[in-house]
PDB file of N, CA and C in Angstrom:
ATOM      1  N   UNK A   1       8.161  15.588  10.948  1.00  0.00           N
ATOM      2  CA  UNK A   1       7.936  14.626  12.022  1.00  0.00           C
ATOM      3  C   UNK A   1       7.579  15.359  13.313  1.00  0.00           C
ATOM      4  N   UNK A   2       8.486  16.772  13.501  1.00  0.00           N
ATOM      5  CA  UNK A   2       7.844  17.263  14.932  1.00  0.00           C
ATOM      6  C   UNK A   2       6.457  18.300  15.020  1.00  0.00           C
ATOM      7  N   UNK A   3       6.137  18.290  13.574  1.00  0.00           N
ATOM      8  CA  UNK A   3       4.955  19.345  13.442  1.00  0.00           C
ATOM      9  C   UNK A   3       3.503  17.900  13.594  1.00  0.00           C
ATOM     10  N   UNK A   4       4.353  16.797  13.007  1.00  0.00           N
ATOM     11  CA  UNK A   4       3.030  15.590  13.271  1.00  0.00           C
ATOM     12  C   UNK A   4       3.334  15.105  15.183  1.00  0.00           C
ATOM     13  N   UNK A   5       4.125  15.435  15.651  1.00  0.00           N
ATOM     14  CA  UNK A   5       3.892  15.003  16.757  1.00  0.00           C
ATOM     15  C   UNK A   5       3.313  15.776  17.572  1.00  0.00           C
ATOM     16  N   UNK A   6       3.843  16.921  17.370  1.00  0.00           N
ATOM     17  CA  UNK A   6       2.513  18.081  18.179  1.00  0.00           C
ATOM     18  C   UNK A   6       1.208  18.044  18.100  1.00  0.00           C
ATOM     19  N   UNK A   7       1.137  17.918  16.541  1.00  0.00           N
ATOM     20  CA  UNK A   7      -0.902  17.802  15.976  1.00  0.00           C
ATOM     21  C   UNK A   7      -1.295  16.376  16.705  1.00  0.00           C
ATOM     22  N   UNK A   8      -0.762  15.671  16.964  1.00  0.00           N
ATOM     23  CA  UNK A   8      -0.875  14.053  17.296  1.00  0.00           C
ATOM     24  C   UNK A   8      -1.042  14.714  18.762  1.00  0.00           C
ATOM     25  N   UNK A   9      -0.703  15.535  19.944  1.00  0.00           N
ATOM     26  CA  UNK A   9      -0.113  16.174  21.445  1.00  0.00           C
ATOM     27  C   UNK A   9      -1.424  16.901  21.487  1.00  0.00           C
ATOM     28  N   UNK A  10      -1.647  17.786  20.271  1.00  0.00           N
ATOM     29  CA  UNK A  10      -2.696  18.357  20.613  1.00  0.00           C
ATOM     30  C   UNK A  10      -4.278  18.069  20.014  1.00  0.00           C
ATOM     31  N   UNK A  11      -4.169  16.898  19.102  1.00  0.00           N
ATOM     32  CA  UNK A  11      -5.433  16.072  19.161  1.00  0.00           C
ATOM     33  C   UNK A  11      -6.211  15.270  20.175  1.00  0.00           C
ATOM     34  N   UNK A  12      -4.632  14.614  21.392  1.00  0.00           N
ATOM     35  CA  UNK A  12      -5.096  14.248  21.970  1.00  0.00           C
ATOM     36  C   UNK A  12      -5.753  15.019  23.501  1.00  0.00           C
ATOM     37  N   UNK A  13      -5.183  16.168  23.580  1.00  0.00           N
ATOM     38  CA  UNK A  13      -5.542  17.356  24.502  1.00  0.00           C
ATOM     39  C   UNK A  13      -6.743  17.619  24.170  1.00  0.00           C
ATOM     40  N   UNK A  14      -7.345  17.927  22.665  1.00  0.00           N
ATOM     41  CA  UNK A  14      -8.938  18.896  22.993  1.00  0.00           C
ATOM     42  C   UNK A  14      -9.554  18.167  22.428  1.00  0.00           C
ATOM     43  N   UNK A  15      -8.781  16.804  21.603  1.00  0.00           N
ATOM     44  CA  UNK A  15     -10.052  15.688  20.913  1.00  0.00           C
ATOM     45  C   UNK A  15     -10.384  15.857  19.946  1.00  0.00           C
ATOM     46  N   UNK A  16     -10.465  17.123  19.229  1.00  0.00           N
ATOM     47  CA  UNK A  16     -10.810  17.578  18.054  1.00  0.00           C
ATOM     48  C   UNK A  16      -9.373  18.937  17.629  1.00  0.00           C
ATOM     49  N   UNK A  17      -9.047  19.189  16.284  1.00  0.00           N
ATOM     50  CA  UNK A  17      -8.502  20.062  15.912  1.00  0.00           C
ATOM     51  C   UNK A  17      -8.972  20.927  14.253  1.00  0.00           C
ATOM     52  N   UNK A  18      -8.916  22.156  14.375  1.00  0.00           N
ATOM     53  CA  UNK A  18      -8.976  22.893  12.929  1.00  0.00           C
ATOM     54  C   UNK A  18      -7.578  22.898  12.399  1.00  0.00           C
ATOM     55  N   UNK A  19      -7.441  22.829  10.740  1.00  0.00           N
ATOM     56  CA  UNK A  19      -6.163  22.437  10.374  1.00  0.00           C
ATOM     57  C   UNK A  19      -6.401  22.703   8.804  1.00  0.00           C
ATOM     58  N   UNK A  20      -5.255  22.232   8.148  1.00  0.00           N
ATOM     59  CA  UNK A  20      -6.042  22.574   6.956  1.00  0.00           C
ATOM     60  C   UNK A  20      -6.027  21.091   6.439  1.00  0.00           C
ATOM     61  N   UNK A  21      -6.911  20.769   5.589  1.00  0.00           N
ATOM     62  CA  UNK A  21      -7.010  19.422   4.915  1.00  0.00           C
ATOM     63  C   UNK A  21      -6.667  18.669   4.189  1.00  0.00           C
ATOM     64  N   UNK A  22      -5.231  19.619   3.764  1.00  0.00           N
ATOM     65  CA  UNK A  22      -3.889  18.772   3.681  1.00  0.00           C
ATOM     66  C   UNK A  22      -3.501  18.079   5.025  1.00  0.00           C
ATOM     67  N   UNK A  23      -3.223  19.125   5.869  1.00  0.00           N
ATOM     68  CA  UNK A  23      -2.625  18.394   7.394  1.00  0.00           C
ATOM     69  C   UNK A  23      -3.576  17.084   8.090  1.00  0.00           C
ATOM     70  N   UNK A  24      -4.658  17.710   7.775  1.00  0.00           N
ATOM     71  CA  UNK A  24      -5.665  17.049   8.217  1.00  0.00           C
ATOM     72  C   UNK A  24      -5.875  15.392   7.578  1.00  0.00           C
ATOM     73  N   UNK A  25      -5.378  14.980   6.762  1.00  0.00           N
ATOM     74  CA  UNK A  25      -5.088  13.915   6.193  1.00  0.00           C
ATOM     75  C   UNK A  25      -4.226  13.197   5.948  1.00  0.00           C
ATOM     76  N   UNK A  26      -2.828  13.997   6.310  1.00  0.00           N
ATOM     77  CA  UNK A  26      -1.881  13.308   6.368  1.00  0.00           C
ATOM     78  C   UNK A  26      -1.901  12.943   7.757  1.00  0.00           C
ATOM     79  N   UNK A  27      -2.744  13.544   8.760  1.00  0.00           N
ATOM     80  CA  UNK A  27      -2.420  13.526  10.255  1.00  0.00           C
ATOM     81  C   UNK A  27      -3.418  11.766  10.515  1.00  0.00           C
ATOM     82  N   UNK A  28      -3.942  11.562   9.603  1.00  0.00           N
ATOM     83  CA  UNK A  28      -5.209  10.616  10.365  1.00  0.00           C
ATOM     84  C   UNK A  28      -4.387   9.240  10.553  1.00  0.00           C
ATOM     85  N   UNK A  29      -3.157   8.879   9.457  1.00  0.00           N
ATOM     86  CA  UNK A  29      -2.638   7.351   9.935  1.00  0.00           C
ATOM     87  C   UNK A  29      -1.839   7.412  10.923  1.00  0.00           C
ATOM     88  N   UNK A  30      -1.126   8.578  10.967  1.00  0.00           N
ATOM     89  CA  UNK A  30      -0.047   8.516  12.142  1.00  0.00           C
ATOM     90  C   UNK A  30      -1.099   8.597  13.703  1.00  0.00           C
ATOM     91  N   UNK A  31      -1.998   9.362  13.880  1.00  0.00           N
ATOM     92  CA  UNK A  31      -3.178   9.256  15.110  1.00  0.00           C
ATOM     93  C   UNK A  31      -3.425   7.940  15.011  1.00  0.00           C
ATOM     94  N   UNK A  32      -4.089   7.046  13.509  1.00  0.00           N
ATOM     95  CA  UNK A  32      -4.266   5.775  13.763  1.00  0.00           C
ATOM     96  C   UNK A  32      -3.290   4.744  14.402  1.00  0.00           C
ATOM     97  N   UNK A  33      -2.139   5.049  13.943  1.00  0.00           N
ATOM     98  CA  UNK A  33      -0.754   4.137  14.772  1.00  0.00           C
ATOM     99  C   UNK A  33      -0.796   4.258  15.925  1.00  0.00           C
ATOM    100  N   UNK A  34      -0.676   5.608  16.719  1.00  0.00           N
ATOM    101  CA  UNK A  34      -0.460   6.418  18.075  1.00  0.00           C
ATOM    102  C   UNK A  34      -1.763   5.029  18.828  1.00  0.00           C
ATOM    103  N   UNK A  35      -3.074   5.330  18.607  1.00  0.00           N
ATOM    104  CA  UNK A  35      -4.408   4.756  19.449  1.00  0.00           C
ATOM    105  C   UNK A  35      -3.954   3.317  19.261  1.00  0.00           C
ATOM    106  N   UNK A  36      -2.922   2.639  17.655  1.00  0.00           N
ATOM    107  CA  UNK A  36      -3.778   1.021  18.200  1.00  0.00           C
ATOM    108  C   UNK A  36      -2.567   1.093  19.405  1.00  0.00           C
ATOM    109  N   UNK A  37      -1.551   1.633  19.261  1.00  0.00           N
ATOM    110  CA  UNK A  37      -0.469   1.400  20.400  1.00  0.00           C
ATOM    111  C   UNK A  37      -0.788   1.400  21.735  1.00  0.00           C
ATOM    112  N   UNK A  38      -1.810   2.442  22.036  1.00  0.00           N
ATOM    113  CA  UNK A  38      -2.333   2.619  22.967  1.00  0.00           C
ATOM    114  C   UNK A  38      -3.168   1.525  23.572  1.00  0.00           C
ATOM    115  N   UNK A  39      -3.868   1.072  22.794  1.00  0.00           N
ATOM    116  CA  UNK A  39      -4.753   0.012  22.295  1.00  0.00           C
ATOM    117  C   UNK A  39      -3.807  -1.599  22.858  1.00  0.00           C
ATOM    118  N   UNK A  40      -3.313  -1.846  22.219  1.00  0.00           N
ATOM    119  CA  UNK A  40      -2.378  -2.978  22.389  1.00  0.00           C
ATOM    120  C   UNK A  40      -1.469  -2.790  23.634  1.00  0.00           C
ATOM    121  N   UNK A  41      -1.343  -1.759  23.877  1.00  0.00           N
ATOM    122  CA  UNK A  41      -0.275  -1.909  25.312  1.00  0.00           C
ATOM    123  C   UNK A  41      -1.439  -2.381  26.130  1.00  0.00           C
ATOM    124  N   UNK A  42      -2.383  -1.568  26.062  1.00  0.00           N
ATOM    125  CA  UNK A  42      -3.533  -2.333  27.471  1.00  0.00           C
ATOM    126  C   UNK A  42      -3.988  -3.492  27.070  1.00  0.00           C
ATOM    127  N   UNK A  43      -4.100  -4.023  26.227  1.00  0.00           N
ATOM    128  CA  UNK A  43      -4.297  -5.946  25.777  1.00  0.00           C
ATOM    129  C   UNK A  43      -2.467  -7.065  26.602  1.00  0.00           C
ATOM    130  N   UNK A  44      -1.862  -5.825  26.270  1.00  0.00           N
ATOM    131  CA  UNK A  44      -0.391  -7.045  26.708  1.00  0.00           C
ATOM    132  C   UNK A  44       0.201  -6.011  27.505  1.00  0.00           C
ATOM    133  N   UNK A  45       0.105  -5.949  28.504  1.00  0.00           N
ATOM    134  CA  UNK A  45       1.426  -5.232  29.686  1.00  0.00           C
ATOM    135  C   UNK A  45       2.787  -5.483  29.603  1.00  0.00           C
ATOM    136  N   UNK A  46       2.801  -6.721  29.707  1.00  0.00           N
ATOM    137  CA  UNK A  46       4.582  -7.095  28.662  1.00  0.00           C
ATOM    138  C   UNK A  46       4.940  -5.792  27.978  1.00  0.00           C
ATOM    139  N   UNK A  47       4.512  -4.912  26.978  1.00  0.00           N
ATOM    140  CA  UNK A  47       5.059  -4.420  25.849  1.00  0.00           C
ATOM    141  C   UNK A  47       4.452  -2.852  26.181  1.00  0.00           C
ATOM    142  N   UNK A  48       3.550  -2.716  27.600  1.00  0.00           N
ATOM    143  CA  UNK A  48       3.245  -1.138  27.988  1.00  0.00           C
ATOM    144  C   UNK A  48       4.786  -0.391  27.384  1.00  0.00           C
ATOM    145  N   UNK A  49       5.883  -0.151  28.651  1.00  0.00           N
ATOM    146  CA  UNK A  49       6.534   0.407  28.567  1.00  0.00           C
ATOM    147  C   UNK A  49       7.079   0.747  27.263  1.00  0.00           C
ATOM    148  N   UNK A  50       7.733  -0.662  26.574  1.00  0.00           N
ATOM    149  CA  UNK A  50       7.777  -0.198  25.274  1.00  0.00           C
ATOM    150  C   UNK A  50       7.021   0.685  24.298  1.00  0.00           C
ATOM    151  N   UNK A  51       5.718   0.313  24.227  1.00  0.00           N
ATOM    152  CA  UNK A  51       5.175   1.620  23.580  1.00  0.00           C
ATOM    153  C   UNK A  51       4.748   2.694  23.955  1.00  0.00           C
ATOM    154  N   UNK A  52       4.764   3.111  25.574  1.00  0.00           N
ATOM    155  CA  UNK A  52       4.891   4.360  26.015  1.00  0.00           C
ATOM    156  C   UNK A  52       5.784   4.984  25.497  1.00  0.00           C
ATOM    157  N   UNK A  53       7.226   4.059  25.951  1.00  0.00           N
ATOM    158  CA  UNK A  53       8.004   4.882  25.541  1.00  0.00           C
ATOM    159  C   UNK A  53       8.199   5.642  24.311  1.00  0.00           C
ATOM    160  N   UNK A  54       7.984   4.927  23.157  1.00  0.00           N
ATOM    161  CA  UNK A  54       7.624   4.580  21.737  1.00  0.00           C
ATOM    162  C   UNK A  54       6.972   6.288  21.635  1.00  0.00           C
ATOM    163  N   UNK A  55       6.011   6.246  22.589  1.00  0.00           N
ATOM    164  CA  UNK A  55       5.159   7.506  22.020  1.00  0.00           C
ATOM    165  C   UNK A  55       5.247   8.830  22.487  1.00  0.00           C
ATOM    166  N   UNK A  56       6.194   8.395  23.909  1.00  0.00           N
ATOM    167  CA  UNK A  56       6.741   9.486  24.267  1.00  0.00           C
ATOM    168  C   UNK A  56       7.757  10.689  23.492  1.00  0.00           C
ATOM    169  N   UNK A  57       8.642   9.274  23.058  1.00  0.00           N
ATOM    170  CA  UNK A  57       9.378   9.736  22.286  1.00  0.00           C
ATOM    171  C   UNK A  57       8.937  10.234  20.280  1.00  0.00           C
ATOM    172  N   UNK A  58       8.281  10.131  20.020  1.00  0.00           N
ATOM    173  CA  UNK A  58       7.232  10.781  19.320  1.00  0.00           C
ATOM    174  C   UNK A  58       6.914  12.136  19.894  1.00  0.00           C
ATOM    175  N   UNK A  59       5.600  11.922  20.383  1.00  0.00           N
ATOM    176  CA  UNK A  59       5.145  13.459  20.485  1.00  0.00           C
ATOM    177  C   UNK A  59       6.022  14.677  21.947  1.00  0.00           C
ATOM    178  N   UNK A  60       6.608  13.932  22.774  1.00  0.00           N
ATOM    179  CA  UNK A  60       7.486  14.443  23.446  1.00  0.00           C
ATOM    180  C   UNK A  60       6.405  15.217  24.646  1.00  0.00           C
ATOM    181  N   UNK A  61       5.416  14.450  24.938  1.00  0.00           N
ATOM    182  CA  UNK A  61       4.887  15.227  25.776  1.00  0.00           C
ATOM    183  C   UNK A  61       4.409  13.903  26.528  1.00  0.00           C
ATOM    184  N   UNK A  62       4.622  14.041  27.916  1.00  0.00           N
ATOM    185  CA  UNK A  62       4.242  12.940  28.591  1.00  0.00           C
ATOM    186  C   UNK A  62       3.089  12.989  29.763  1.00  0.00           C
ATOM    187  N   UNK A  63       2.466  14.494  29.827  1.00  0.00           N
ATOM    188  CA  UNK A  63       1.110  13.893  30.556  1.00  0.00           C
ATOM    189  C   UNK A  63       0.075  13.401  29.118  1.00  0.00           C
ATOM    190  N   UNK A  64       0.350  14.312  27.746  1.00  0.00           N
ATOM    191  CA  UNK A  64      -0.910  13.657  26.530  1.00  0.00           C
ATOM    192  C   UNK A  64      -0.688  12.152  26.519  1.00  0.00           C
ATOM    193  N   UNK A  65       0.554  11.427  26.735  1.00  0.00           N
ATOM    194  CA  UNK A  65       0.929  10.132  26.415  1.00  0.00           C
ATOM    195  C   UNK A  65       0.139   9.418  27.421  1.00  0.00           C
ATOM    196  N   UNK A  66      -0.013   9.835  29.022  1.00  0.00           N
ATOM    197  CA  UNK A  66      -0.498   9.576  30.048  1.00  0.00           C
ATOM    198  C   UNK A  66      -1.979   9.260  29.575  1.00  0.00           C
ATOM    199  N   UNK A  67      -2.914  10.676  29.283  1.00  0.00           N
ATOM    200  CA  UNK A  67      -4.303  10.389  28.952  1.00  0.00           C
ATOM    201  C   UNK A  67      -4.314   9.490  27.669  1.00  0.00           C
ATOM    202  N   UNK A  68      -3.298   9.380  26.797  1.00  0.00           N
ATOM    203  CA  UNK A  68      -3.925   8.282  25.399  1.00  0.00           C
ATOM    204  C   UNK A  68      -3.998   6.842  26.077  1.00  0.00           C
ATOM    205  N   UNK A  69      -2.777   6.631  26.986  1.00  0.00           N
ATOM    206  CA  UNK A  69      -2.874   5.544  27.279  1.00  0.00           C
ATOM    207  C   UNK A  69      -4.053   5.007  28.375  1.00  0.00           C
ATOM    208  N   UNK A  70      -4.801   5.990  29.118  1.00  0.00           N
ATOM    209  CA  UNK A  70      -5.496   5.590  30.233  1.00  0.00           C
ATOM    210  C   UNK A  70      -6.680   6.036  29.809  1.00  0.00           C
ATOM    211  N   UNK A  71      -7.056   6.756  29.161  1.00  0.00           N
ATOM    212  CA  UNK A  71      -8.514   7.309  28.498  1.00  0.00           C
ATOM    213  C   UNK A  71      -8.534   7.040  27.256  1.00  0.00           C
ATOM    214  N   UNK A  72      -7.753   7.486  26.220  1.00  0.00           N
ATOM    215  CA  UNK A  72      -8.448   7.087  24.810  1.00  0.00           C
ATOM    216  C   UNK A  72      -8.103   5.574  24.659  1.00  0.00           C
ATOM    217  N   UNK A  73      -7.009   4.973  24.905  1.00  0.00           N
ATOM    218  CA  UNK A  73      -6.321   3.612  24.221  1.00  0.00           C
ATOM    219  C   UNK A  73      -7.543   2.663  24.609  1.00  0.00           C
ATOM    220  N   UNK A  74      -7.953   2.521  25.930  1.00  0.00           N
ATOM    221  CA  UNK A  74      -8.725   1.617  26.359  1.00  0.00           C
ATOM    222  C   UNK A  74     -10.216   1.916  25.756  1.00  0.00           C
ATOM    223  N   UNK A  75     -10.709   3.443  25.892  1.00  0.00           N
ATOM    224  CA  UNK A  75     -12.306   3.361  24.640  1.00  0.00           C
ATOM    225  C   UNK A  75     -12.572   2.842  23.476  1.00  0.00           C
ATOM    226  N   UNK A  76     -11.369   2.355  22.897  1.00  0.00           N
ATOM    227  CA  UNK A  76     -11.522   2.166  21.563  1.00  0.00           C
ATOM    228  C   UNK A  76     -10.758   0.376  21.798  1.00  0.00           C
ATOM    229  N   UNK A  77     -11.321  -0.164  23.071  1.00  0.00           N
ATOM    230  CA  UNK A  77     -10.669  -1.469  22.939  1.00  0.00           C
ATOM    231  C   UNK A  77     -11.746  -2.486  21.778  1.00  0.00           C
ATOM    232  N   UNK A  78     -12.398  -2.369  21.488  1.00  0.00           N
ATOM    233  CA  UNK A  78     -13.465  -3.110  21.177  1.00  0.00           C
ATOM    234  C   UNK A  78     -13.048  -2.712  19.307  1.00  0.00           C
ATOM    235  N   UNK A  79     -12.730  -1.506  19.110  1.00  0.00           N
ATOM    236  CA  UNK A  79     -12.964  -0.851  17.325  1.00  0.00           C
ATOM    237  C   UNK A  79     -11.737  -1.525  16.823  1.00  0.00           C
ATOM    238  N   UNK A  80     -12.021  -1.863  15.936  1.00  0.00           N
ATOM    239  CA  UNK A  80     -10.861  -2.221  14.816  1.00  0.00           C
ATOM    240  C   UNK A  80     -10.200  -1.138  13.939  1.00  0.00           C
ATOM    241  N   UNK A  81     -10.316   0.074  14.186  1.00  0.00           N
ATOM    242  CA  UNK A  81      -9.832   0.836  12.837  1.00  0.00           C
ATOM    243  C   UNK A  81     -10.802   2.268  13.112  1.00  0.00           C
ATOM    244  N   UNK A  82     -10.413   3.057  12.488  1.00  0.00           N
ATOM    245  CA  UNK A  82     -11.377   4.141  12.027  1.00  0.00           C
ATOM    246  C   UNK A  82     -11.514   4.922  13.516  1.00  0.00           C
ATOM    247  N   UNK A  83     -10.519   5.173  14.060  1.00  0.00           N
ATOM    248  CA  UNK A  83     -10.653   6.009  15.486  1.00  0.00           C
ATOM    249  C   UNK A  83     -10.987   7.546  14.902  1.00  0.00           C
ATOM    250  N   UNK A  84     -10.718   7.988  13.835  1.00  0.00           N
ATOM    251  CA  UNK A  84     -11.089   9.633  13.732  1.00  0.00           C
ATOM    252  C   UNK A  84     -11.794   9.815  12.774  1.00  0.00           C
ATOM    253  N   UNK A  85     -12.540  11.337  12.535  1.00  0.00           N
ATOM    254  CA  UNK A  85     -13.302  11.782  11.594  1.00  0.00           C
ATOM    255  C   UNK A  85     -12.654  12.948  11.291  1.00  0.00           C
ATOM    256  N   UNK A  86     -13.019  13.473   9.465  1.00  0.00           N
ATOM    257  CA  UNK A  86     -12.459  14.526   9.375  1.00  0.00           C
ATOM    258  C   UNK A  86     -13.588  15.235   8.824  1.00  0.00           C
ATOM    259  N   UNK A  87     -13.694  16.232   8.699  1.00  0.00           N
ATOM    260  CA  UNK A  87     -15.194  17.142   8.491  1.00  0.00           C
ATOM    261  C   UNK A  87     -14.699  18.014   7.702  1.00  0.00           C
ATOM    262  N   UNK A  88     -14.880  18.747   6.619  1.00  0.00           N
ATOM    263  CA  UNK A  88     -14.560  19.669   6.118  1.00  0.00           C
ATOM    264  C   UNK A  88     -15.536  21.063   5.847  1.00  0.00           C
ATOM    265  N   UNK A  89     -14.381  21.870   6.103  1.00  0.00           N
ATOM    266  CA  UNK A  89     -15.004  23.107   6.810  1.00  0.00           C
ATOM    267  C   UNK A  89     -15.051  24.580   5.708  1.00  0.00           C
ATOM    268  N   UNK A  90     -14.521  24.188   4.907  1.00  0.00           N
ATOM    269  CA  UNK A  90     -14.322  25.123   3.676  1.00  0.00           C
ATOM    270  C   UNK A  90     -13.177  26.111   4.047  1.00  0.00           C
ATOM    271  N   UNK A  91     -13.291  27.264   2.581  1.00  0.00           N
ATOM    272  CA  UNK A  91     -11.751  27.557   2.869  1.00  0.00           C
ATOM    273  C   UNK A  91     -11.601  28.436   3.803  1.00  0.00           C
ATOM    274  N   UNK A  92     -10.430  28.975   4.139  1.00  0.00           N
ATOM    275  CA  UNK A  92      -9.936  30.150   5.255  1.00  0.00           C
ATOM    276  C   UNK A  92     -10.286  31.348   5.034  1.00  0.00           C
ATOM    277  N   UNK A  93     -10.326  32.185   5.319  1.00  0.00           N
ATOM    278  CA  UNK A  93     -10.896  33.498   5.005  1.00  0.00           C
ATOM    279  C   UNK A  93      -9.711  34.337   4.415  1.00  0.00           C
ATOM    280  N   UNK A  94      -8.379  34.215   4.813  1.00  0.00           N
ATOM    281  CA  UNK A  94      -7.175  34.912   4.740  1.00  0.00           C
ATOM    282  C   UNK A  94      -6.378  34.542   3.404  1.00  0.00           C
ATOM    283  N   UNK A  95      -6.575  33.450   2.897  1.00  0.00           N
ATOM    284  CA  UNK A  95      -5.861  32.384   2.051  1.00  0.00           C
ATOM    285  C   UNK A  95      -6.537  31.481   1.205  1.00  0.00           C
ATOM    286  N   UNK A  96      -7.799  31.247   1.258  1.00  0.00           N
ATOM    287  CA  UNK A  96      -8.756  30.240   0.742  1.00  0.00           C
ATOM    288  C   UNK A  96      -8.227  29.065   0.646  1.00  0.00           C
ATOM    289  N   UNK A  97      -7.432  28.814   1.811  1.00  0.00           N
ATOM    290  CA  UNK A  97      -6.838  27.232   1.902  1.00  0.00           C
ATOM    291  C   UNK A  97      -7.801  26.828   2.707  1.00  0.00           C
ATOM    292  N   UNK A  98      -7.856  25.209   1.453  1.00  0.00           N
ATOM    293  CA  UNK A  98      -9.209  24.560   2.465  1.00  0.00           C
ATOM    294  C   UNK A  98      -8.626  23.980   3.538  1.00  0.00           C
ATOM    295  N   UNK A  99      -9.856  24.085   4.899  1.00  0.00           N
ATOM    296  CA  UNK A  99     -10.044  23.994   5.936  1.00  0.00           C
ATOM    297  C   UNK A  99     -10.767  22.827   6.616  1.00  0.00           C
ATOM    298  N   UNK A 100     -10.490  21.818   7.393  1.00  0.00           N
ATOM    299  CA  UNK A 100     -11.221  20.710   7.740  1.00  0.00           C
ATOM    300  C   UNK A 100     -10.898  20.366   9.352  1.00  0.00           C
ATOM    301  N   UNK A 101     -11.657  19.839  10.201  1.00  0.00           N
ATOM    302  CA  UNK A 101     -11.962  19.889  11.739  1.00  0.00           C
ATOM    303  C   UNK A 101     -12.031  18.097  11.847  1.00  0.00           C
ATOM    304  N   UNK A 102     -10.369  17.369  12.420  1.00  0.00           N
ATOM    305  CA  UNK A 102     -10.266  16.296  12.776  1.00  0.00           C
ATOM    306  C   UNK A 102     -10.851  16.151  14.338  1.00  0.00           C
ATOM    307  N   UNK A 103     -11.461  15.106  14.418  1.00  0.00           N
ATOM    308  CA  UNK A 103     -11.553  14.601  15.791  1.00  0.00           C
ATOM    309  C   UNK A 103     -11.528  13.430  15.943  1.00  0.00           C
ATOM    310  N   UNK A 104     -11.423  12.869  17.366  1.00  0.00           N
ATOM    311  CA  UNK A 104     -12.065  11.379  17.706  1.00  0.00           C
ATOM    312  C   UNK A 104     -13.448  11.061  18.057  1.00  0.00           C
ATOM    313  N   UNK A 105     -13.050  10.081  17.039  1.00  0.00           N
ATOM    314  CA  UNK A 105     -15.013   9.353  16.857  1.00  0.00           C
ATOM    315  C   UNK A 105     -14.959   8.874  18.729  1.00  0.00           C
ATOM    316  N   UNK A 106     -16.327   9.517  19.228  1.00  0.00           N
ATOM    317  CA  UNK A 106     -16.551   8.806  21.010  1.00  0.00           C
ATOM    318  C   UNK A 106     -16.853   8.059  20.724  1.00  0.00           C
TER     319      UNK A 106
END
């Protein structure tokens, strides 16, 4: 749970991450939960705080919580689903564990 809240901290910091494509797939529903939250707090203010808090307490970092909620939550007011892409990048050089590059679809 705290290795998905970091990748979730630092997806939303550079927008894109390298990972391997195990992580990289288990990471895409929990990012999908994180955005509609984001998503839905700016449709109902009633329930902001609650899911700030919600996500604070998740990834434990509260300026990334800051930008999901004020930059990504609201770009994606219009999408129903499908906020990320995963690309695969082949294997590692060290390990030949395959390798794949998540981001958010702009």
């Amino acid at each position: 749970k705290a290795m998905f809240g970091n990748l979730v901290a630092s997806l939303i910091a550079a927008e894109a991450l390298v990972t391997t494509e195990a992580k990289a797939k288990a990471l895409r529903p929990v990012m999908e939960k994180v955005i509609t939250k984001a998503k839905k707090a700016n449709a109902d203010p009633q329930s902001r705080v609650h899911r700030q808090r919600d996500v604070v307490a998740f990834i434990r970092d509260k300026d990334m919580a800051h930008k999901l909620f004020e930059e990504i939550g609201p770009r994606y007011a219009n999408r129903s689903g499908g906020y990320t892409r995963i690309l695969k990048l082949g294997p590692r050089h060290g390990d030949n564990a395959p390798m794949a590059r998540i981001e958010l679809i702009p």
